[in-house]
N, C-alpha and C. Protein backbone atom coordinates (compact mmCIF):
# COMPACT_ATOMS: atom_id res chain seq x y z
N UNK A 1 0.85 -1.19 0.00
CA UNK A 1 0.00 0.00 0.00
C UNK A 1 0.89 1.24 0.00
N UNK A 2 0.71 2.18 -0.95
CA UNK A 2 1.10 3.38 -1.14
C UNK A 2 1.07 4.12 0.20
N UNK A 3 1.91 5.04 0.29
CA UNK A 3 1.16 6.56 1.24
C UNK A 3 1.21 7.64 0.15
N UNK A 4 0.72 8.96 0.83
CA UNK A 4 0.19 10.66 0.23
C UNK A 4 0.66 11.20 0.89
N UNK A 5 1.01 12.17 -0.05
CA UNK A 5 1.50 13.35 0.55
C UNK A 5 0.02 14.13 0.76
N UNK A 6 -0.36 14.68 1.39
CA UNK A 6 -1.29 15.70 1.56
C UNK A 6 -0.97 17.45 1.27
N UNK A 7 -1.25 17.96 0.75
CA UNK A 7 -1.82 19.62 0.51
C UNK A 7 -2.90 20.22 0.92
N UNK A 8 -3.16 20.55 2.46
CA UNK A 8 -4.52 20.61 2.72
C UNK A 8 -4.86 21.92 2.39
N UNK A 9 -6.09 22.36 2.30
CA UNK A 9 -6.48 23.53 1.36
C UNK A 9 -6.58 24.63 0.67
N UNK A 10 -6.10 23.68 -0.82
CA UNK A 10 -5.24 24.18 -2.04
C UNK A 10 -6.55 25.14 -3.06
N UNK A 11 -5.96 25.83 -3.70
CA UNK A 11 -6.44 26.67 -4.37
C UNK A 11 -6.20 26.23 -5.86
N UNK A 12 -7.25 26.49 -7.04
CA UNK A 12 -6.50 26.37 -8.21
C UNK A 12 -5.43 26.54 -8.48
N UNK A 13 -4.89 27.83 -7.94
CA UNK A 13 -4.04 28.31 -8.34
C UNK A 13 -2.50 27.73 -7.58
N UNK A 14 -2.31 27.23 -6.10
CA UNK A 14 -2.09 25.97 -5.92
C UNK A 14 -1.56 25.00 -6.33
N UNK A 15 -2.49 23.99 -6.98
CA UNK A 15 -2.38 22.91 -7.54
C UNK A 15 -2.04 23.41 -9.04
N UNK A 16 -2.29 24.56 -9.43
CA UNK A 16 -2.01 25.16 -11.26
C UNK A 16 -0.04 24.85 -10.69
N UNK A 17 0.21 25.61 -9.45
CA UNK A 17 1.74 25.64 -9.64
C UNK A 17 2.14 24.03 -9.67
N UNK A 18 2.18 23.47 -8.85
CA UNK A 18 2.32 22.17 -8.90
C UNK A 18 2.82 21.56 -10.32
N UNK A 19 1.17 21.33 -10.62
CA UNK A 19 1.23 20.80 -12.19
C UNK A 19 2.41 21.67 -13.12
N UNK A 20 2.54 22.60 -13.14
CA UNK A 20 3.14 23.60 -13.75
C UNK A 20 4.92 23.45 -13.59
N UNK A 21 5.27 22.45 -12.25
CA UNK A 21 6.82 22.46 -12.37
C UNK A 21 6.65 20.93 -12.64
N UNK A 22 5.64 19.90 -12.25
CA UNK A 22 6.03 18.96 -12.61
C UNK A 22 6.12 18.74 -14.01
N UNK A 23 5.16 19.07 -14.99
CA UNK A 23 5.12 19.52 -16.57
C UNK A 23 6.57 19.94 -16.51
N UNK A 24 7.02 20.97 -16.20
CA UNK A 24 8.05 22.22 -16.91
C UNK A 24 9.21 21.06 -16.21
N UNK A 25 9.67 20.16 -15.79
CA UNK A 25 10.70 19.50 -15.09
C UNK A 25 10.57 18.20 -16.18
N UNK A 26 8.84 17.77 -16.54
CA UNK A 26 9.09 16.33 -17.64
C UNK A 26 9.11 17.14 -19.11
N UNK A 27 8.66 18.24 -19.62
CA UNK A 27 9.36 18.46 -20.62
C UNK A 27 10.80 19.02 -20.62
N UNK A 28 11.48 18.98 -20.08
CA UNK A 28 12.92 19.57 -19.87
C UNK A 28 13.85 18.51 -19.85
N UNK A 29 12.94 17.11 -19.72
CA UNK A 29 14.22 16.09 -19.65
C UNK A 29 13.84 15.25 -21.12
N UNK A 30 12.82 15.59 -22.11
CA UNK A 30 13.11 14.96 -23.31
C UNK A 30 12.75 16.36 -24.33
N UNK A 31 13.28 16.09 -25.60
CA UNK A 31 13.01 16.93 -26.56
C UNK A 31 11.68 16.64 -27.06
N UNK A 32 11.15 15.03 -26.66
CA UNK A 32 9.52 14.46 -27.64
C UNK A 32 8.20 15.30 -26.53
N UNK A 33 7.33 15.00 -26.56
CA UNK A 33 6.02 15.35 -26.24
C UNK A 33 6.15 15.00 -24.93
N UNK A 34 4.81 15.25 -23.98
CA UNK A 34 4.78 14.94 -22.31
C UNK A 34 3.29 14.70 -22.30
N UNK A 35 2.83 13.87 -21.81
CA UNK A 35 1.86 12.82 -22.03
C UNK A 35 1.06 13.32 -20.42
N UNK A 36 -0.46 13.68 -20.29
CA UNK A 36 -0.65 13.90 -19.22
C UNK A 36 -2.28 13.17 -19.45
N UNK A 37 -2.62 12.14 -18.11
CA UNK A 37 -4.11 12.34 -18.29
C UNK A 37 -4.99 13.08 -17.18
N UNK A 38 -6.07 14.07 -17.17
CA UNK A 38 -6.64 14.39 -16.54
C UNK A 38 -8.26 14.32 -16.15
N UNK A 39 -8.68 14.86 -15.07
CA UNK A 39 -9.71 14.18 -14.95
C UNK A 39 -11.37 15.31 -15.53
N UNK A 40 -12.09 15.18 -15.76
CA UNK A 40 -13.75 15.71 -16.23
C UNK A 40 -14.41 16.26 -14.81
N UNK A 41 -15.62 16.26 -14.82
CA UNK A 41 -16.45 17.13 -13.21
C UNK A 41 -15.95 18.40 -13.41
N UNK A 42 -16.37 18.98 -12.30
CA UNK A 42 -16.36 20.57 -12.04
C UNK A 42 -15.40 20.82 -11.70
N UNK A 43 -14.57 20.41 -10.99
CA UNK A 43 -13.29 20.46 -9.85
C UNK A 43 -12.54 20.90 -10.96
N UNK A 44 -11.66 20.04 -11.83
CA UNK A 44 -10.43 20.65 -12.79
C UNK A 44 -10.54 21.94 -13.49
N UNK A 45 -11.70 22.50 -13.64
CA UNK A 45 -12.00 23.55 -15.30
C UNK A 45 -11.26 24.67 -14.48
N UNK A 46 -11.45 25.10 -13.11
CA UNK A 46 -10.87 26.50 -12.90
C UNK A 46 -8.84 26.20 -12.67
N UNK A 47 -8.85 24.90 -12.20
CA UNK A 47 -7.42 24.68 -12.47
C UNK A 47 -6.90 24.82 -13.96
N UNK A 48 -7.48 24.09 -14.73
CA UNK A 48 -6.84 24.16 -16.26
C UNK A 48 -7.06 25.75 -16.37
N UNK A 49 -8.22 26.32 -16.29
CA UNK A 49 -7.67 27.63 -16.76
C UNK A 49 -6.68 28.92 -15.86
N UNK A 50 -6.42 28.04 -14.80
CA UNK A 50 -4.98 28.92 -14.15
C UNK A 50 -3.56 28.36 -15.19
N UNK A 51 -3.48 26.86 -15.30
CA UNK A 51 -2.50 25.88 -16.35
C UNK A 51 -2.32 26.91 -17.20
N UNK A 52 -3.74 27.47 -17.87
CA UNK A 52 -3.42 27.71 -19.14
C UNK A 52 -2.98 28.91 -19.68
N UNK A 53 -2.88 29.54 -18.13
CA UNK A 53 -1.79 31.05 -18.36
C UNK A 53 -0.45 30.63 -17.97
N UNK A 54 -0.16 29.63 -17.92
CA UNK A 54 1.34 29.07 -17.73
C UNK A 54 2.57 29.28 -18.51
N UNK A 55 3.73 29.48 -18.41
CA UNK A 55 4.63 29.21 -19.42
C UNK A 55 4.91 28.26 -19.84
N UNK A 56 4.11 27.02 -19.94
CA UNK A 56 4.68 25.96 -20.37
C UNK A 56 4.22 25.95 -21.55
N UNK A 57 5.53 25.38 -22.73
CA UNK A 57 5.16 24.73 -24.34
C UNK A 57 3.83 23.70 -24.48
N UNK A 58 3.03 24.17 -24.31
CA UNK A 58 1.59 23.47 -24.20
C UNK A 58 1.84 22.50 -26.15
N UNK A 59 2.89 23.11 -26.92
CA UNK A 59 2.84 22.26 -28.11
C UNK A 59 3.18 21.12 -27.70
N UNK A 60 3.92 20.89 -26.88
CA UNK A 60 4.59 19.68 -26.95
C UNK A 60 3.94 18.61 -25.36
N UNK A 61 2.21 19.42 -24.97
CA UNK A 61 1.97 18.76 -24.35
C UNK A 61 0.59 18.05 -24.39
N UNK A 62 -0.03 16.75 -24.29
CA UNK A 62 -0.71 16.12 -25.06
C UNK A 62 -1.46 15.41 -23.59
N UNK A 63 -2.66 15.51 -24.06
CA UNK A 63 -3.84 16.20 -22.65
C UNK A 63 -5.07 14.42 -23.38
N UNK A 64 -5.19 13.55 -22.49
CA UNK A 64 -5.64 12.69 -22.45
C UNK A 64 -6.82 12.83 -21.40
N UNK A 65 -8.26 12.90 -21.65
CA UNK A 65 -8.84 12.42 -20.33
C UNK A 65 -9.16 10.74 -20.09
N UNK A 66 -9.19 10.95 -18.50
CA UNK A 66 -9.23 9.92 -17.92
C UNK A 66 -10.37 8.90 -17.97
N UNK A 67 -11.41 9.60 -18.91
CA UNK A 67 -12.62 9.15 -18.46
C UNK A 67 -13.78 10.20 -19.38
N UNK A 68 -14.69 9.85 -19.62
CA UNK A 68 -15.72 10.68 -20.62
C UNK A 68 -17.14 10.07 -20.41
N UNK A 69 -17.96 10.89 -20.18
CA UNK A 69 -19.65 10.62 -21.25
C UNK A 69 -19.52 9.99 -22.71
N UNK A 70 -20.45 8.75 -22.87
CA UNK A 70 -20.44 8.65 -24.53
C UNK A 70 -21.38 9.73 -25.12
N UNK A 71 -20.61 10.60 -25.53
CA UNK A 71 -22.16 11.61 -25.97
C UNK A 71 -20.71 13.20 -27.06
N UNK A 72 -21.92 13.51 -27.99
CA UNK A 72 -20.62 14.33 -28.94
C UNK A 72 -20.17 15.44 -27.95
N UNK A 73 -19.07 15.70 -28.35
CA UNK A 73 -17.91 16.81 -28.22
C UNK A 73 -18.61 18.10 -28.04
N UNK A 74 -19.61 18.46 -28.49
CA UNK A 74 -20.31 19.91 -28.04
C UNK A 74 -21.34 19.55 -26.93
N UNK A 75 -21.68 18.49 -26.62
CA UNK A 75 -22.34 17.95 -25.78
C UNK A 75 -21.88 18.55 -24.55
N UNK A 76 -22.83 19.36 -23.81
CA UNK A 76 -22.68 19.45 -21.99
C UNK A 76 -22.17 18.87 -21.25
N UNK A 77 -22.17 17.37 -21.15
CA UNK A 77 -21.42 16.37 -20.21
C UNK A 77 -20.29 15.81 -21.11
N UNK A 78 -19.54 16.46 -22.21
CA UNK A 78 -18.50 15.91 -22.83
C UNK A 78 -17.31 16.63 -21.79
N UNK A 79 -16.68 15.68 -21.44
CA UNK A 79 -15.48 15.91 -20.82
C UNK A 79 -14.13 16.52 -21.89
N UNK A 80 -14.03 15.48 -22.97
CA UNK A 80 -13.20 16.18 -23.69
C UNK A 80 -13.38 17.08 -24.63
N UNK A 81 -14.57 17.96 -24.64
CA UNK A 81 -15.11 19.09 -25.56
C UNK A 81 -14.84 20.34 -24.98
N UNK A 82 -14.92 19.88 -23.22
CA UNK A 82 -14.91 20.92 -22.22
C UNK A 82 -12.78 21.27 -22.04
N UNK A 83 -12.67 20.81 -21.83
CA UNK A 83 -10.74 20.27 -22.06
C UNK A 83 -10.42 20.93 -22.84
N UNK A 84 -10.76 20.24 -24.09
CA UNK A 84 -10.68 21.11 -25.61
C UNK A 84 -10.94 22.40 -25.64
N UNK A 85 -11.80 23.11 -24.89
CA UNK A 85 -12.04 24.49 -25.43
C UNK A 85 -11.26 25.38 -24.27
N UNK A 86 -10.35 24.67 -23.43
CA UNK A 86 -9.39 25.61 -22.62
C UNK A 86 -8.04 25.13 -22.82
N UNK A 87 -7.72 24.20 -23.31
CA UNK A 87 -6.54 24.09 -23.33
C UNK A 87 -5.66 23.78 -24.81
N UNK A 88 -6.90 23.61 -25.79
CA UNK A 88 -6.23 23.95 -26.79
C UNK A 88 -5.86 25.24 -27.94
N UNK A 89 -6.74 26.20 -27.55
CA UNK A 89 -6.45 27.76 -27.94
C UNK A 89 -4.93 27.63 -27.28
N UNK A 90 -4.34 27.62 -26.56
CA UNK A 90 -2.81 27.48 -25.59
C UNK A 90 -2.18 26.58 -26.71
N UNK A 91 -2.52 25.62 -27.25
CA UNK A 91 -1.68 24.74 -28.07
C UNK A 91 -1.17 22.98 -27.89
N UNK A 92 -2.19 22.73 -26.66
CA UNK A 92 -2.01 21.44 -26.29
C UNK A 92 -2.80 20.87 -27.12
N UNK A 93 -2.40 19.29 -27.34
CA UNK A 93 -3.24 18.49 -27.96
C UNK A 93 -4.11 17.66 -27.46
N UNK A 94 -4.83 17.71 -27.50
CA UNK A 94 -6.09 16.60 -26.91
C UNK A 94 -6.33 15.17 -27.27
N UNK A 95 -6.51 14.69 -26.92
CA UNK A 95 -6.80 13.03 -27.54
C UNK A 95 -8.11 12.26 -27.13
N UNK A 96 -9.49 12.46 -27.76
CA UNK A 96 -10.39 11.37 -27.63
C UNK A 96 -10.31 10.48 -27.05
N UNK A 97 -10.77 9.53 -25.97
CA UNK A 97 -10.68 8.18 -25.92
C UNK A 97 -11.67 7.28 -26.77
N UNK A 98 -10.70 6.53 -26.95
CA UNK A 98 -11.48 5.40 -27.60
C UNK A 98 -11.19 4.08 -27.38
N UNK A 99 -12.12 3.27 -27.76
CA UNK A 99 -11.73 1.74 -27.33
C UNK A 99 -10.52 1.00 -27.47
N UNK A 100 -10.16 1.58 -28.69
CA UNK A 100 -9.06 0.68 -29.34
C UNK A 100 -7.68 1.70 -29.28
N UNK A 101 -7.48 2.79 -27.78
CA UNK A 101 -6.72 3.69 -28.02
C UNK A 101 -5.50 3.06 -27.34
N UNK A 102 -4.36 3.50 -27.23
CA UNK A 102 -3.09 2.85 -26.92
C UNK A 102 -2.81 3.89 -26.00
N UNK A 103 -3.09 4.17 -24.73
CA UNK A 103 -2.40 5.48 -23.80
C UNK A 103 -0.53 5.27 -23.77
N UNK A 104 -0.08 6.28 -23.75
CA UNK A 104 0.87 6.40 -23.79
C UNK A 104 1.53 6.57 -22.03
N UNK A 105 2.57 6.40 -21.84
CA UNK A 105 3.29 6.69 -20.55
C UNK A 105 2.61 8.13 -20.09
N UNK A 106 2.46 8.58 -18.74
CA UNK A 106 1.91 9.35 -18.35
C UNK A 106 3.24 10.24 -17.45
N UNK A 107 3.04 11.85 -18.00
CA UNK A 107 4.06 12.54 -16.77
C UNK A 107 3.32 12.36 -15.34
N UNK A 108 1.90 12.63 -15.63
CA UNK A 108 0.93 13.11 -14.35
C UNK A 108 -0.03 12.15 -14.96
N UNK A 109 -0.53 11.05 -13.95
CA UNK A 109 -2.05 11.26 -13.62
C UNK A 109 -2.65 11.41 -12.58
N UNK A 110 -3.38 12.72 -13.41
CA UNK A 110 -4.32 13.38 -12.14
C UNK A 110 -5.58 13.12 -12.32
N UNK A 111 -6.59 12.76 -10.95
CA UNK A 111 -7.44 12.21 -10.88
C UNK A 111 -8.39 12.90 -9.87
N UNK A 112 -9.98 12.38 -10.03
CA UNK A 112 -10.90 12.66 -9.03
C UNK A 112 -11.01 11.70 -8.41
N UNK A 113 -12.21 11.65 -7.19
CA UNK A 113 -12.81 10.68 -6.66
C UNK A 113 -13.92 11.30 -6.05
N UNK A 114 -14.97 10.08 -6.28
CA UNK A 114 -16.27 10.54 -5.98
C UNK A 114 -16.45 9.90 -4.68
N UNK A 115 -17.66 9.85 -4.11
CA UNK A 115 -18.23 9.98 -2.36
C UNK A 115 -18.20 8.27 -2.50
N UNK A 116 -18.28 7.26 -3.86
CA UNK A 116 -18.88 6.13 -3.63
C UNK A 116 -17.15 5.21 -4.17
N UNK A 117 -16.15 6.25 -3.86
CA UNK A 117 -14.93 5.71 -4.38
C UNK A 117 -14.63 5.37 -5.45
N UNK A 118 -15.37 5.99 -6.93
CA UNK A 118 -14.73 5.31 -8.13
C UNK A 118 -14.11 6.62 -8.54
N UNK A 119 -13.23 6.09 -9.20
CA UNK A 119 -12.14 6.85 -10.52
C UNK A 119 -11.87 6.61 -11.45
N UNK A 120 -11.83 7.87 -12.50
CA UNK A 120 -12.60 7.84 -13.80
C UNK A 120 -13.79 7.34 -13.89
N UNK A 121 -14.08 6.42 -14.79
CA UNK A 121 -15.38 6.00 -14.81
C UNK A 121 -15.62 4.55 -14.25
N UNK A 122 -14.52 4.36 -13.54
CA UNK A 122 -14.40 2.93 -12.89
C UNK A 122 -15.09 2.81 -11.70
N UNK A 123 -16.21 2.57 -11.94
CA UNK A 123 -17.31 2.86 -10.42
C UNK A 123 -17.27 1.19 -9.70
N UNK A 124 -17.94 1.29 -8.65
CA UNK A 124 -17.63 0.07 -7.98
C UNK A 124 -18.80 -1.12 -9.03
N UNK A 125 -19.48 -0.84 -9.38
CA UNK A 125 -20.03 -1.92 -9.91
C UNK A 125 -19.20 -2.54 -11.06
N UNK A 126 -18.28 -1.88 -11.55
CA UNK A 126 -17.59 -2.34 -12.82
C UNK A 126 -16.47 -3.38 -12.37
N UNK A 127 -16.11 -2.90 -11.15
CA UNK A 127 -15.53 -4.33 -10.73
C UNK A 127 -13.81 -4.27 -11.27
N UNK A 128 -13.36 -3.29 -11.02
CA UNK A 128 -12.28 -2.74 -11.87
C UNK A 128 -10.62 -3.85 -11.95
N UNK A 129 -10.42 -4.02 -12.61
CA UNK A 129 -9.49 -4.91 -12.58
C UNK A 129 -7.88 -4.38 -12.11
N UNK A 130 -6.83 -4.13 -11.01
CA UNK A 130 -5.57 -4.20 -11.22
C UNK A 130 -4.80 -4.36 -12.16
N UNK A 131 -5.17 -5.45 -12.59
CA UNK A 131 -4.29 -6.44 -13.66
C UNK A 131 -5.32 -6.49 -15.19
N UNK A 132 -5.99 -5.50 -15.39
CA UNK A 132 -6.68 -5.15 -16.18
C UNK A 132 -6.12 -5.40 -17.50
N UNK A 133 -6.08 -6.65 -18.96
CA UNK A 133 -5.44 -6.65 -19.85
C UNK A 133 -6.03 -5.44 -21.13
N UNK A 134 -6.79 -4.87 -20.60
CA UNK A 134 -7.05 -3.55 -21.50
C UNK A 134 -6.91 -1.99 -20.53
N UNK A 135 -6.28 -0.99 -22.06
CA UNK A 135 -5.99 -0.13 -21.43
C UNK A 135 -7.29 0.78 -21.02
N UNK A 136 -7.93 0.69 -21.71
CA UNK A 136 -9.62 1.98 -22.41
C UNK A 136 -10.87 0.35 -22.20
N UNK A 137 -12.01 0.56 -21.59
CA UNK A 137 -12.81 0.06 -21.65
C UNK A 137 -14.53 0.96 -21.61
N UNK A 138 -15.05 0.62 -22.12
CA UNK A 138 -16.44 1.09 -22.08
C UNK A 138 -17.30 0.56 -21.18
N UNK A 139 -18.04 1.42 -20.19
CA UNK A 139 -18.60 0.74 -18.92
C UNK A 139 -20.31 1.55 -18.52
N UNK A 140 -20.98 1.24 -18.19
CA UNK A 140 -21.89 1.66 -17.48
C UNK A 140 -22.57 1.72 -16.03
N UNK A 141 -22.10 2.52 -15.63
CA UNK A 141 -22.14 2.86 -14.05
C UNK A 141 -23.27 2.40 -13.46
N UNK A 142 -23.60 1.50 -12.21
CA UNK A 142 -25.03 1.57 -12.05
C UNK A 142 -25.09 1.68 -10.61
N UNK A 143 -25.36 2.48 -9.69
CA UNK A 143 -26.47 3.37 -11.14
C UNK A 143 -26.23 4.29 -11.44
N UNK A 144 -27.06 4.46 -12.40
CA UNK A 144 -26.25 5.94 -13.54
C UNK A 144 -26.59 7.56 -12.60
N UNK A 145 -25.44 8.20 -12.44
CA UNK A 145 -24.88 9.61 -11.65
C UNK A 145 -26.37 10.30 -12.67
N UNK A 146 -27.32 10.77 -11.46
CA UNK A 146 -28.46 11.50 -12.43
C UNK A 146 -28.22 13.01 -12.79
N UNK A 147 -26.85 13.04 -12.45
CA UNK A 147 -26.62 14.56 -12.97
C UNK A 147 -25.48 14.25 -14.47
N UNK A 148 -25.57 12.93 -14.91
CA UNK A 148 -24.90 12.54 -16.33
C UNK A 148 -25.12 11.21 -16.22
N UNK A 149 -26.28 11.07 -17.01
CA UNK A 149 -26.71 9.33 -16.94
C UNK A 149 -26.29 8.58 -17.79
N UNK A 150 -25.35 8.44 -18.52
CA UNK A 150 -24.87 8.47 -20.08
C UNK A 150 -23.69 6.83 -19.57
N UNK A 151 -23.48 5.96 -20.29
CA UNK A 151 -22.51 5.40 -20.55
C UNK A 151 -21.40 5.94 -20.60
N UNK A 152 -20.27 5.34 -20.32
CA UNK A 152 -18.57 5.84 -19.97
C UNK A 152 -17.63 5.18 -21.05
N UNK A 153 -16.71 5.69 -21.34
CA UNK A 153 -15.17 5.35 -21.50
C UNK A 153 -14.27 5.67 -20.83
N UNK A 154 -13.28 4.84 -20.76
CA UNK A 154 -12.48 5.38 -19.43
C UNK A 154 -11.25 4.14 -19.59
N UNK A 155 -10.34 5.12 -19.18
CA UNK A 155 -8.70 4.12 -18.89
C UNK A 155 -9.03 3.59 -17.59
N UNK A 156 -8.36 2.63 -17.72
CA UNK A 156 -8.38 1.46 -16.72
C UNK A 156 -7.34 1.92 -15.42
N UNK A 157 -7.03 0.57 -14.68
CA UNK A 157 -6.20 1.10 -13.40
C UNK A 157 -4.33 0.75 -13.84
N UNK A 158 -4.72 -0.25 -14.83
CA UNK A 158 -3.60 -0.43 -15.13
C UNK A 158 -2.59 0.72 -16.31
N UNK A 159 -3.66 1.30 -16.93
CA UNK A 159 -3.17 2.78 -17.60
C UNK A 159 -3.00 3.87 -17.29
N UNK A 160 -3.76 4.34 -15.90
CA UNK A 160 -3.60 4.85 -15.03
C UNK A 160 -2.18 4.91 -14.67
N UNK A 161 -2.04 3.77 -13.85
CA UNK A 161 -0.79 3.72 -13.11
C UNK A 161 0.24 3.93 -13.96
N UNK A 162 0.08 3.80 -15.23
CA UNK A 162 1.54 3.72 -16.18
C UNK A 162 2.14 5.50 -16.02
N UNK A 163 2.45 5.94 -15.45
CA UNK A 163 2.34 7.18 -14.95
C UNK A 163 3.91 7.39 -13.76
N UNK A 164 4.59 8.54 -13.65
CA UNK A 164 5.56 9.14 -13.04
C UNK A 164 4.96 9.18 -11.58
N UNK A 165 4.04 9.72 -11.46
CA UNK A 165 3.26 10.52 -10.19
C UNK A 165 1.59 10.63 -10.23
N UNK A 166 0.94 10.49 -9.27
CA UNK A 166 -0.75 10.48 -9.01
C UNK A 166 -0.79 11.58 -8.71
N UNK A 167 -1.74 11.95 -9.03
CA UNK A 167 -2.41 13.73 -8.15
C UNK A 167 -3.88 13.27 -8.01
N UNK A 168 -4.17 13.62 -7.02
CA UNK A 168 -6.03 13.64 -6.40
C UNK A 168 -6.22 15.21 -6.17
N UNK A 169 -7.15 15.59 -6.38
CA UNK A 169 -7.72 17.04 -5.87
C UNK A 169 -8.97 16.29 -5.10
N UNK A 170 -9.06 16.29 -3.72
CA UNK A 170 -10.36 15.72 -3.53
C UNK A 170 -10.86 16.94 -2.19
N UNK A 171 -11.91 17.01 -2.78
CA UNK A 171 -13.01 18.27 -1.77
C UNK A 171 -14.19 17.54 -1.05
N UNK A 172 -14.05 17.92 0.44
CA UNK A 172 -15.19 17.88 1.44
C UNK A 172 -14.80 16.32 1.73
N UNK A 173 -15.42 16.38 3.34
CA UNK A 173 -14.79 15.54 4.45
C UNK A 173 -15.30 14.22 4.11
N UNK A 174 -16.58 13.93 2.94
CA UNK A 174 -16.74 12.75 3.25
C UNK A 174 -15.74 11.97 2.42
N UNK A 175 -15.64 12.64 0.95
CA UNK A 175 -14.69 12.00 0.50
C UNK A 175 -13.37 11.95 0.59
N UNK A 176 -12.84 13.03 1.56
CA UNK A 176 -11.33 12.44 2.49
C UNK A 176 -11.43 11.13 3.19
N UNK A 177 -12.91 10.75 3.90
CA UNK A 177 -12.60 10.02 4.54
C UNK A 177 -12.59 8.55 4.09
N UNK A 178 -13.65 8.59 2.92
CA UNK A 178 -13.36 7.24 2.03
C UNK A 178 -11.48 7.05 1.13
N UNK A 179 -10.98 8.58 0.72
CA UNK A 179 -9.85 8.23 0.34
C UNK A 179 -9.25 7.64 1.81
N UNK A 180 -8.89 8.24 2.76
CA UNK A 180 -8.27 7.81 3.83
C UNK A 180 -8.63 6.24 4.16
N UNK A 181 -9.65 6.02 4.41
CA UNK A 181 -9.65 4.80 4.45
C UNK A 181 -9.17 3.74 3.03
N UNK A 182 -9.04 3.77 2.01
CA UNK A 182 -7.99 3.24 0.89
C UNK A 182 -7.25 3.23 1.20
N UNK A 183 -5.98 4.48 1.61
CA UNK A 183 -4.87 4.32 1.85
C UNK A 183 -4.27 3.47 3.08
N UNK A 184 -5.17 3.27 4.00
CA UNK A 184 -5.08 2.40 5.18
C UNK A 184 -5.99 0.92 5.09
N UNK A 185 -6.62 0.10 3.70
CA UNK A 185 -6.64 -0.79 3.25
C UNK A 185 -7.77 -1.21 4.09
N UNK A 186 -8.77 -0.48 4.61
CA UNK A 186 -10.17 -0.46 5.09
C UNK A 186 -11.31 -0.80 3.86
N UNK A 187 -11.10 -0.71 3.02
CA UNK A 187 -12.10 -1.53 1.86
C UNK A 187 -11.67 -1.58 0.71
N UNK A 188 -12.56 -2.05 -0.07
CA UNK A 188 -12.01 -2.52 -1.76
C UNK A 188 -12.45 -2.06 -2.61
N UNK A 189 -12.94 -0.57 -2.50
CA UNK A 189 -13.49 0.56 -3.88
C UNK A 189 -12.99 0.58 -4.78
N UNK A 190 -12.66 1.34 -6.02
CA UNK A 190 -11.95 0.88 -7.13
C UNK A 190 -10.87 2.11 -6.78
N UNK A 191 -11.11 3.20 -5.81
CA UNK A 191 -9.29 4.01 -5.18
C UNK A 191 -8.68 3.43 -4.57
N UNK A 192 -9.44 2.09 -3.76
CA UNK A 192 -8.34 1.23 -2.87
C UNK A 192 -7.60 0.58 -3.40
N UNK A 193 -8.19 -0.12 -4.84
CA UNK A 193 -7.61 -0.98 -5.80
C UNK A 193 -6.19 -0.31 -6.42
N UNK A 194 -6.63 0.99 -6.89
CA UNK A 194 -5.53 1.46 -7.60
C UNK A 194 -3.96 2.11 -6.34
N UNK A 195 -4.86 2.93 -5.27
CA UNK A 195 -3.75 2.91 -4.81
C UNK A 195 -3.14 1.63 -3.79
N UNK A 196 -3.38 0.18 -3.88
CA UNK A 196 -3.02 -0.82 -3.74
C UNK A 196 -2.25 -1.25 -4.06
N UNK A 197 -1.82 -0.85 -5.72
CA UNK A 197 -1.30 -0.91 -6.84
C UNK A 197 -0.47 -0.21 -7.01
N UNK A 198 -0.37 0.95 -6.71
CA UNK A 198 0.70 2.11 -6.94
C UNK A 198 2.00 2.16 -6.34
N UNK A 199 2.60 2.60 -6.99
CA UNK A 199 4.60 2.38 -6.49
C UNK A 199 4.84 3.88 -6.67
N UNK A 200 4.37 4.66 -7.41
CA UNK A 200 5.05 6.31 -7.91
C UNK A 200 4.04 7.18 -6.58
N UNK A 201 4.77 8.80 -6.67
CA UNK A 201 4.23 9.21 -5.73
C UNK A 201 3.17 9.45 -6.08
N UNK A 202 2.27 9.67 -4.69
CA UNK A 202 0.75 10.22 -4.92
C UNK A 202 0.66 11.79 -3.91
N UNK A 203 0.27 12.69 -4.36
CA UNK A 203 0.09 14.14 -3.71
C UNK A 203 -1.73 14.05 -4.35
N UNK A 204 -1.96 14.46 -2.93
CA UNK A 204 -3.76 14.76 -2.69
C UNK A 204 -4.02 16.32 -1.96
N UNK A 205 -4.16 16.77 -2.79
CA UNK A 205 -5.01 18.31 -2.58
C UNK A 205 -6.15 17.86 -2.32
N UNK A 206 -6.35 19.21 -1.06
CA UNK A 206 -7.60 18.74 -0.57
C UNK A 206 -7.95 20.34 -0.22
């Protein structure tokens, strides 16, 4: 079992620096691209748009979400439509998920977690695999979140982890206390699973 570092209460702007040296430290050690996945919900949009007054070469940085609504790109609950329209005016590239997608090594994955412990779209009914032999799977939550009732895509735990470092931003006490209990191996949600799994660091803004 992993431990966290904790950041207790961080500001966009905060967690914008963070992201902002760990980025500016993994593009500085190759000349190719820097591979990041991030997460959809409300929580990230005011961070990405602190990111996206950053100095970082956003060309050479390539913005994966973790997780999506099946539903089009102008769509309200599209995660990567919403992504797309802040971080690529800056010059990052975005990448769709799709079934048959190949995630690449990750500088950062940064992640949510909800009150019932799933991440990305890996909710507890899906039954999420560790040892997961796919990277991207298509899932349906049940029951379906009535504020986005829609079918999911979403990287797995094992694509996840392929990653340098974890980041959580997680807000309000109940869901500290379900992360906390993961990290101390009190149940088997699909955050206990992954950070079960994890060897790289994990930092949790809270």
């Amino acid at each position: 079992m992993t431990t966290a570092h904790f950041v207790e209460n961080a500001s966009a702007s905060n967690i914008a620096d963070w992201l902002e040296e760990r980025l500016s430290a993994a593009l500085a050690s190759t000349e190719g691209d820097v591979a990041i996945t991030v997460p959809g919900g409300s929580t990230p949009f005011p961070i990405f748009e602190e990111l996206s007054q950053r100095s970082l070469d956003f060309s050479r940085l390539v913005v994966w979400p973790g997780d999506d609504r099946l539903v089009p790109e102008d769509h309200a609950a599209s995660n990567t439509g919403k992504i797309r329209a802040l971080l690529e005016p800056v010059g990052a590239r975005i990448v769709p998920l799709s079934e048959d997608a190949q995630p690449p090594h990750f500088a950062v994955s940064w992640l949510g977690m909800g009150a019932d412990g799933h991440i990305a779209s890996l909710f507890p009914n899906t039954d999420p695999d560790p040892h997961d032999p796919q990277a991207v799977r298509r899932l349906t939550p049940d029951p379906l979140p009535p504020e986005a009732p829609f079918d999911r895509i979403t990287l797995t735990i094992p694509a996840l982890l392929n990653s340098d470092a974890l980041v959580f931003v997680i807000r309000g006490d109940d869901k500290r206390a379900v992360f906390d209990a993961a990290l101390a191996g009190e149940h088997d949600l699909p955050i206990a699973r992954l950070l079960g799994a994890a060897s790289q660091p994990v930092t949790c803004f809270t």
